[in-house]
Structures are given as C-alpha cells and as structure tokens.
Protein backbone atom coordinates (compact mmCIF):
# COMPACT_ATOMS: atom_id res chain seq x y z
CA UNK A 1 0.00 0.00 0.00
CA UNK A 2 1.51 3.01 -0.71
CA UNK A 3 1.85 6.43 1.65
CA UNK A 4 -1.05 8.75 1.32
CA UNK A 5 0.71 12.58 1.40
CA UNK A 6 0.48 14.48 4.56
CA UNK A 7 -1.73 17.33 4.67
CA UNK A 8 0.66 19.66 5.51
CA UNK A 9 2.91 21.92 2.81
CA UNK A 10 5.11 25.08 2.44
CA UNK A 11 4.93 27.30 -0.17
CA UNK A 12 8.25 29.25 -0.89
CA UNK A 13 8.17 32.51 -2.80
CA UNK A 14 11.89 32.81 -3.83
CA UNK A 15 12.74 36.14 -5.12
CA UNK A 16 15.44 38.49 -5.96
CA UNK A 17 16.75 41.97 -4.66
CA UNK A 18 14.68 43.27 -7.17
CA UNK A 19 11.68 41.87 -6.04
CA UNK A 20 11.80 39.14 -9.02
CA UNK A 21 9.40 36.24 -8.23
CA UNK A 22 10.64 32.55 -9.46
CA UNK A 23 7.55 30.83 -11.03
CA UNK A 24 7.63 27.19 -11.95
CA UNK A 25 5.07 24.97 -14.25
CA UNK A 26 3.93 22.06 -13.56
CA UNK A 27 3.93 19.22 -15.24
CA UNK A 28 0.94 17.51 -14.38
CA UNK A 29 -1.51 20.49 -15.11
CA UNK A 30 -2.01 22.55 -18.52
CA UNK A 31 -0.62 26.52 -17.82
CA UNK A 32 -0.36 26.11 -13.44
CA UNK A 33 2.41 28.13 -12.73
CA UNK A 34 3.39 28.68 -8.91
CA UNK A 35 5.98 29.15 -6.42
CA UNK A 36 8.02 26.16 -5.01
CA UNK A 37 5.38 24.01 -2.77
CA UNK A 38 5.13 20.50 -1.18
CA UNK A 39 4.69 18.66 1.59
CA UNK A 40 6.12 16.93 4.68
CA UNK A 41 7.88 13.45 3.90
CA UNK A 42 6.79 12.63 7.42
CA UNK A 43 5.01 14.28 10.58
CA UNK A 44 7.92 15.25 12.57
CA UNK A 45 9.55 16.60 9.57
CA UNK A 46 10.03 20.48 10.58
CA UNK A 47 8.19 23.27 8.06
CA UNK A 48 11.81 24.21 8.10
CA UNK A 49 13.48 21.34 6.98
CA UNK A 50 10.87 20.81 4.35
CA UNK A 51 11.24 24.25 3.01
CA UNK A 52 14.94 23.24 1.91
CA UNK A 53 14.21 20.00 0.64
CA UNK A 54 11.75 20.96 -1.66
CA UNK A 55 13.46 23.99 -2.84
CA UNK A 56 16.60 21.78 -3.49
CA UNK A 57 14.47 19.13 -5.16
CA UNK A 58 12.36 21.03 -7.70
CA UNK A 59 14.74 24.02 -8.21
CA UNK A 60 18.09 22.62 -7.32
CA UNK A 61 18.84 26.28 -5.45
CA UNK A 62 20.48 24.60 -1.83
CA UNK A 63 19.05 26.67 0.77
CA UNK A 64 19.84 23.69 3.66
CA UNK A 65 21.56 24.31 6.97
CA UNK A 66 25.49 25.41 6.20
CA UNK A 67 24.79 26.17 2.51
CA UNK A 68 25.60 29.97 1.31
CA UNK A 69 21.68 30.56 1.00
CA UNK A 70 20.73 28.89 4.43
CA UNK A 71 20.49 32.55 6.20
CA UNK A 72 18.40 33.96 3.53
CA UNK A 73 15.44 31.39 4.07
CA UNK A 74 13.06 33.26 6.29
CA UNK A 75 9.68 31.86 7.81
CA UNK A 76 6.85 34.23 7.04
CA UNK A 77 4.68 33.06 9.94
CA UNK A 78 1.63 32.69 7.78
CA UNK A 79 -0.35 29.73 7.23
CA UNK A 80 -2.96 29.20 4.68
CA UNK A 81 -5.78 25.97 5.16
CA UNK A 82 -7.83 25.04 1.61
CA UNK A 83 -9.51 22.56 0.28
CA UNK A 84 -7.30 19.90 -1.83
CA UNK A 85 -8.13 20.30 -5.22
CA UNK A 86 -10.43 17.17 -6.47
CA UNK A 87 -7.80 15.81 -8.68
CA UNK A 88 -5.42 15.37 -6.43
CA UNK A 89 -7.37 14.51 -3.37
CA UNK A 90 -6.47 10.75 -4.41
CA UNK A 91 -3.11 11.00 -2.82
CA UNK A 92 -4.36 11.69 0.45
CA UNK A 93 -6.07 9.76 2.89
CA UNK A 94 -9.46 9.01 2.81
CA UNK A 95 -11.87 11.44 3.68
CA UNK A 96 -8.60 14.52 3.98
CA UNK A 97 -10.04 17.58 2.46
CA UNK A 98 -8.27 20.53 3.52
CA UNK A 99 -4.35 20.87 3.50
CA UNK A 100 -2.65 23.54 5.61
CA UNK A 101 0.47 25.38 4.03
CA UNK A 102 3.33 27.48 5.54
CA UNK A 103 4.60 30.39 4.23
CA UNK A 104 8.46 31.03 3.25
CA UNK A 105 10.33 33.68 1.53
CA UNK A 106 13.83 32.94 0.20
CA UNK A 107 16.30 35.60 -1.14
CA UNK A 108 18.82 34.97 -4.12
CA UNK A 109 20.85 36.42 -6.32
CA UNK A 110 19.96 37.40 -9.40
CA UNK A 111 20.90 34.91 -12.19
CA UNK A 112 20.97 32.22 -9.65
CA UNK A 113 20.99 28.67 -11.49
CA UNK A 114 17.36 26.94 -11.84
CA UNK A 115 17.75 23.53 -12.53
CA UNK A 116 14.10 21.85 -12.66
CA UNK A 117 12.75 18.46 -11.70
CA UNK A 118 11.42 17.27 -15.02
CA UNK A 119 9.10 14.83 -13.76
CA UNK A 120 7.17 17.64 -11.86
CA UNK A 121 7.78 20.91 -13.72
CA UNK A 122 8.42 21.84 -17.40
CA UNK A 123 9.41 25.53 -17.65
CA UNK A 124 10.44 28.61 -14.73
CA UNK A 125 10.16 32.24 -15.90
CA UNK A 126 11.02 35.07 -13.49
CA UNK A 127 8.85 37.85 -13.04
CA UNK A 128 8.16 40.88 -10.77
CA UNK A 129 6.04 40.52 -7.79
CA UNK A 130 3.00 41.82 -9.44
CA UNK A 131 3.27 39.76 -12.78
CA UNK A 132 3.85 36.76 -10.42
CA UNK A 133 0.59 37.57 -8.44
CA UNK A 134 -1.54 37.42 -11.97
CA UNK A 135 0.16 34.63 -13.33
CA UNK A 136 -0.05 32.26 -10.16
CA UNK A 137 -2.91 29.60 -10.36
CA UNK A 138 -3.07 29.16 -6.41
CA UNK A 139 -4.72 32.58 -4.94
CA UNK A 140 -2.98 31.50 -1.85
CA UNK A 141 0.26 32.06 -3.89
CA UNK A 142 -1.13 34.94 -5.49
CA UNK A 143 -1.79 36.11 -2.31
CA UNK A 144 1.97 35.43 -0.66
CA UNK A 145 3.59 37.54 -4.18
CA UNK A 146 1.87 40.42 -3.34
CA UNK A 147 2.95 40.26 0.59
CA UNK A 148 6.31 39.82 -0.64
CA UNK A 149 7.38 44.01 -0.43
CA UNK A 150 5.84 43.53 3.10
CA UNK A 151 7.23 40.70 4.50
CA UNK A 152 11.25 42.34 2.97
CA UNK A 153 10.48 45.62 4.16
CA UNK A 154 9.31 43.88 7.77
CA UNK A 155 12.59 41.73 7.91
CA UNK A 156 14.94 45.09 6.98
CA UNK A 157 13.75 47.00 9.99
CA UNK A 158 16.11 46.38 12.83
C-alpha cells in the first residue's frame, strides 16, 4: 500500500533583490504556474526542513543548513488551510479535504541557477512581484507575491 501525502505543505516565494518572483510549471496540469510548494515526507519533519528539501528538489537552489543561502530562508509566519483540489485529493487519505500550508520567503541572487525536476515541472520564468501575483494559479500564492514588499520591508527593519 503506498503512503497517502500528509496534509501539511510550504509554499516558498523565492525572489530576488529586485523583487523578481521565481515561477515554476507544472507538469501535471495545462498553464499552473506557482511558487516552489510541497509537503512533509513525514510528521515530525520540521516546516523548516521541508522548506529546503523541496526547494533543493524542484529548483536545485540549496538553501539547507550550512549552505551559502541557508540565512536567507526566512519563515513568514503565515499559514494558509484550503480545500485539496479534487484531482489530487487521491493522494491523500481518505476522507482529507483541507491541507494547511506554511509560508516562506527565500532571497537569491539574481541569475541564480534553476535547474528543474522534469518529472514535476516543465518551464520557470522570473517575473516581478506583481506579474507573479496574476500569473499564479493558487490565490494563496497569489496572495503570498503580493505580501512579498511587506514581508522584505518587515525583515529590513532592525
């Protein structure tokens, strides 16, 4: 039998100085573009800890403990809950309707090197935060985009 997914994810807006938002497409739905998101291997995995691993795994951009990037991964303290969209509720246990997601930001360089997981996502375009916003599917990641002048100006106050 295999795993059903846990029903709790990060999303992680990674952006630029400029404000530059990192969209990704996946593969397994026509024209969804969205932030990196995905969710816990296992319940005592940290939101933390999955953050990096998914961020390694579908952009190949190491944000893990003692990598150059690990300082620039910053918890938003925002959590969305919404209902699991019907075509995908099959990977979840039955009767699990609602997933809860954590918010991250990360911060790279510009002209950082995307290297995608083809089996999940087929093309990455950068865009500003406001571009990003429209072009999400998710409004949830919408929604995170257009916090994302916010959250930078919140963490550059001392």
């Amino acid at each position: 039998m295999a795993a059903f997914k846990i029903p709790e994810s990060v999303l992680v807006v990674i952006y630029t100085p400029a404000l530059e938002v990192l969209l990704i497409k996946r593969a397994d739905a026509q024209n969804f573009w969205q932030s990196v998101t995905g969710s816990k291997d296992s319940l005592d995995e940290s939101f933390d800890q999955t953050a990096c691993r998914e961020v390694f795994e579908e952009t190949g951009i190491d944000c893990r403990p003692g990598s150059a990037l690990a300082a620039h991964l910053h918890d938003w303290g925002l959590e969305n809950v919404y209902e699991i969209y019907p075509q995908w509720r099959h990977r979840y246990a039955p009767g699990v309707y609602f997933n809860t997601e954590h918010v991250f930001g990360l911060e790279v360089p510009a002209g950082i090197t995307v290297r995608l997981s083809p089996r999940e996502h087929t093309a990455y375009q950068w865009l500003s935060w406001l571009q990003a916003a429209d072009a999400c599917f998710s409004s949830s990641n919408a929604e995170a985009c257009l916090l994302l002048p916010q959250c930078v100006q919140a963490r550059a106050k001392p």
